[in-house]
C-alpha atoms as a PDB file:
ATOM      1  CA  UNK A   1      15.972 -12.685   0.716  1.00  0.00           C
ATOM      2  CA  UNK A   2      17.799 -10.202   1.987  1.00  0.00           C
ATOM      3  CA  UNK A   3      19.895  -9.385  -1.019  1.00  0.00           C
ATOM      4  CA  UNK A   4      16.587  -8.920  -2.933  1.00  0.00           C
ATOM      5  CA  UNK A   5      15.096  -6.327  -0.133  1.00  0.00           C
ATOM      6  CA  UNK A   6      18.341  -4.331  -0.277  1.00  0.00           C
ATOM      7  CA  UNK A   7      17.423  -3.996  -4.195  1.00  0.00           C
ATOM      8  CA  UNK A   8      14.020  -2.573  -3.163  1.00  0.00           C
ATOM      9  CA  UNK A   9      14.579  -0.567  -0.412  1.00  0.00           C
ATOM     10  CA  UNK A  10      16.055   3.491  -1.823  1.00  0.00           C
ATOM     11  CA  UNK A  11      19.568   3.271   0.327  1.00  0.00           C
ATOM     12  CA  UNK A  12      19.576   7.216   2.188  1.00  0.00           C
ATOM     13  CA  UNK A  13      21.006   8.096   5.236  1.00  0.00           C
ATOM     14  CA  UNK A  14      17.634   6.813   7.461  1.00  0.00           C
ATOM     15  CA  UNK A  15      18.162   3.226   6.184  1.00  0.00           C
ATOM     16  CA  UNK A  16      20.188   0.746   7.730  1.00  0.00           C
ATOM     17  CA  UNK A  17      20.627  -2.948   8.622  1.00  0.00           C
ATOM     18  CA  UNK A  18      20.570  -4.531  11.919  1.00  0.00           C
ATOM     19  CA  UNK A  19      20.684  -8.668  13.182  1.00  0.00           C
ATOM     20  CA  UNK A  20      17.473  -9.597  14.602  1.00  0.00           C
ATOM     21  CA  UNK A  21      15.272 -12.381  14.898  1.00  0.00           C
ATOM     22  CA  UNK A  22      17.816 -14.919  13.551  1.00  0.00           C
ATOM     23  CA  UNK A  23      17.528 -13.118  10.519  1.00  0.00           C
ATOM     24  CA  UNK A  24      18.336  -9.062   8.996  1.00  0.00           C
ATOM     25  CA  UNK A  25      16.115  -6.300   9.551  1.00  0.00           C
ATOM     26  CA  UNK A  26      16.160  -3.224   7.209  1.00  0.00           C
ATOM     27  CA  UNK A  27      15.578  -0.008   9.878  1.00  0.00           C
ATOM     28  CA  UNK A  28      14.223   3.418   8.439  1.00  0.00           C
ATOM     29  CA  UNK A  29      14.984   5.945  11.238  1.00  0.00           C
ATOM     30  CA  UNK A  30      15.765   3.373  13.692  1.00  0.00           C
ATOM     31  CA  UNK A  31      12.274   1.901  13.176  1.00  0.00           C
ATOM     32  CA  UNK A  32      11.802  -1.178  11.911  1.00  0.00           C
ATOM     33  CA  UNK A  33      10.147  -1.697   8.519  1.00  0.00           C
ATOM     34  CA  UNK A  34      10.980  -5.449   7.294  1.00  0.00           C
ATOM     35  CA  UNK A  35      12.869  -8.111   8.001  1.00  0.00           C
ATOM     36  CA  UNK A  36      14.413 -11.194   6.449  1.00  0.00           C
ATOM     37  CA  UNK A  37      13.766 -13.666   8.555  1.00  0.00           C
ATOM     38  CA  UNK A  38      15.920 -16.648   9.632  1.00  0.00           C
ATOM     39  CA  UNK A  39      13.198 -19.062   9.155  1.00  0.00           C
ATOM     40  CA  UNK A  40      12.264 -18.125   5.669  1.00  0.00           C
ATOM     41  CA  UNK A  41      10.054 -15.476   4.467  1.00  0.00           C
ATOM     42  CA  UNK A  42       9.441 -11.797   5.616  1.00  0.00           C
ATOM     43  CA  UNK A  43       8.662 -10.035   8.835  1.00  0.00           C
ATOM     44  CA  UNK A  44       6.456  -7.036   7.974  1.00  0.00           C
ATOM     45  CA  UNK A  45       5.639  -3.829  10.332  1.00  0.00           C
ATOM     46  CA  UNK A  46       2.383  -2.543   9.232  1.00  0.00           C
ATOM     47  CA  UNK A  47      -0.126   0.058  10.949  1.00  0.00           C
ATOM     48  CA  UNK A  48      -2.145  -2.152  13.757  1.00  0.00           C
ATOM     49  CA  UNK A  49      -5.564  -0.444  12.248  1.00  0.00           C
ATOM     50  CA  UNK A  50      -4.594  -2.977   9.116  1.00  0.00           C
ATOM     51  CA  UNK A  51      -3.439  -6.015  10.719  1.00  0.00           C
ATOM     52  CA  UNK A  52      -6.918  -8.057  10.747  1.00  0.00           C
ATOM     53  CA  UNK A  53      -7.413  -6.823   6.866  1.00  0.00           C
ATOM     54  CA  UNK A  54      -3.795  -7.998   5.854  1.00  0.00           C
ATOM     55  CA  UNK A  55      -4.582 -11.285   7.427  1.00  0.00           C
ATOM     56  CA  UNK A  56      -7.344 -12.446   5.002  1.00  0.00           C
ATOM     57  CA  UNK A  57      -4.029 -12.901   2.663  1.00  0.00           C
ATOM     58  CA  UNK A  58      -3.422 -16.569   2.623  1.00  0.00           C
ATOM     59  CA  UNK A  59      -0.197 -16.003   2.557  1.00  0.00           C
ATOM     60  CA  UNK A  60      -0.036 -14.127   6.042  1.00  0.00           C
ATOM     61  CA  UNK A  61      -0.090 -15.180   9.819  1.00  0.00           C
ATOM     62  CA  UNK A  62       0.842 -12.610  12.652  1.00  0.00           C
ATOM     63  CA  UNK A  63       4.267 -12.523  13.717  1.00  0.00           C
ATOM     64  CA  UNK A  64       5.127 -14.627  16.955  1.00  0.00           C
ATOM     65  CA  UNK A  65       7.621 -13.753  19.515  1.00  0.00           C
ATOM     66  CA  UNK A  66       8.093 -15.575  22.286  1.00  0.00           C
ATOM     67  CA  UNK A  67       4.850 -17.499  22.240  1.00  0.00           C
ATOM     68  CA  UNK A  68       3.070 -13.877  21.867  1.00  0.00           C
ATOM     69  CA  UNK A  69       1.534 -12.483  19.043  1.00  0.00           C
ATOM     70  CA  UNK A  70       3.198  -8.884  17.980  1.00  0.00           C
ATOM     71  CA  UNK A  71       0.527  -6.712  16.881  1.00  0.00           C
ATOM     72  CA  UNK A  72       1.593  -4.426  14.473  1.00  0.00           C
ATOM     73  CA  UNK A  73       3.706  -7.248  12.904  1.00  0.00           C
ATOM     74  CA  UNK A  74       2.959  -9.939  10.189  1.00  0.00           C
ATOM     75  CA  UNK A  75       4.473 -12.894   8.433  1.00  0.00           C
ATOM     76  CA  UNK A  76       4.512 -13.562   5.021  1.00  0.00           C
ATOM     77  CA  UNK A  77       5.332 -17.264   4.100  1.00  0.00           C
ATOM     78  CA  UNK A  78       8.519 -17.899   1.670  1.00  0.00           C
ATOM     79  CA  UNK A  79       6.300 -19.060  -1.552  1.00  0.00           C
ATOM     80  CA  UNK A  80       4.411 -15.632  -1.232  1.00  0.00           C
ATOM     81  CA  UNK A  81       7.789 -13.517  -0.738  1.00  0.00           C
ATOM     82  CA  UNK A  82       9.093 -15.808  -3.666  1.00  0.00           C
ATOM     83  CA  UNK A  83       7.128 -13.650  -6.136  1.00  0.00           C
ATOM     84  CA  UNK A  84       9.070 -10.390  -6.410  1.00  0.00           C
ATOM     85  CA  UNK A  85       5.367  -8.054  -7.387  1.00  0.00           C
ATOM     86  CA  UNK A  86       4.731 -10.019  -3.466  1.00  0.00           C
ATOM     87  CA  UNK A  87       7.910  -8.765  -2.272  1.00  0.00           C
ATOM     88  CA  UNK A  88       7.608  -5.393  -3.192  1.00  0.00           C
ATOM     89  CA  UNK A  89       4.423  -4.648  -2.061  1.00  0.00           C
ATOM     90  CA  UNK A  90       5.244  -6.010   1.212  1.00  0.00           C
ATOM     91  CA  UNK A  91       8.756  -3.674   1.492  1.00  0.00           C
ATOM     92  CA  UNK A  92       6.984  -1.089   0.070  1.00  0.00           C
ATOM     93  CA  UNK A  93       4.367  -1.356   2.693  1.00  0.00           C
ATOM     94  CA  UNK A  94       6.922  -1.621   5.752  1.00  0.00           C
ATOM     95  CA  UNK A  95       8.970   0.809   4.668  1.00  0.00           C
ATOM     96  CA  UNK A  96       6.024   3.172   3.942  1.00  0.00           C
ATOM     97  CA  UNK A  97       4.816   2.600   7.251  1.00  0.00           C
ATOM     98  CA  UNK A  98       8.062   3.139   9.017  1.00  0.00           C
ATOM     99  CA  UNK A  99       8.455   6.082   7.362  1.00  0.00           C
ATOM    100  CA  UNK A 100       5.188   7.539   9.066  1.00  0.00           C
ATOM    101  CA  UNK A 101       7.116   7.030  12.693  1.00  0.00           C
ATOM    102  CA  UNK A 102       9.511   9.713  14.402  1.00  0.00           C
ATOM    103  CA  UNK A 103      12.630   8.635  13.750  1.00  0.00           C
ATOM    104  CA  UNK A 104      14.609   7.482  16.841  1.00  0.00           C
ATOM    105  CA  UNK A 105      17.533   8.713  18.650  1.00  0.00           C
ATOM    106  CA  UNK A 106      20.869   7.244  18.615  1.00  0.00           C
END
């Protein structure tokens, strides 16, 4: 999964990779945008204003930390993030969304 992010995501200077979650996230100026997660499928950051709308998708469920539900953040299931039109959308969308936050200091 994560190989097939890297493919989608424009490398630049804001990008980079980080171990989290059990599994690799994909940073855009130190903000999170997706992730490949360790238990299969893709952790997406999206704008809170869209989370209820993005989780009429059947193939979505919030993200779960901890026993708490991270607002902002959804999971898409491994058959959805099989399709690679599903995949990109979903980068796209993280990464477009990330994109939209200051970028943080090292």
């Amino acid at each position: 999964m994560a190989d097939r992010i890297r493919l989608l995501i424009k490398p630049g200077p804001e990008l980079s990779e980080r171990k989290m979650f059990g599994g690799l996230a994909f940073l855009i100026g130190g903000n999170m945008a997706v992730a490949a997660s360790g238990q299969g499928g893709l952790l997406v950051r999206v704008d809170r204003a869209e989370s209820d709308r993005l989780l009429a998708n059947e193939f979505v469920e919030p993200m779960v930390m901890g026993g708490r539900e991270m607002v902002g953040w959804l999971r898409v299931n491994p058959e959805a993030a099989d399709d690679d039109t599903v995949l990109r959308e979903w980068v796209d969308r993280g990464v477009g969304y990330a994109r939209t936050l200051p970028p943080k200091k090292k």
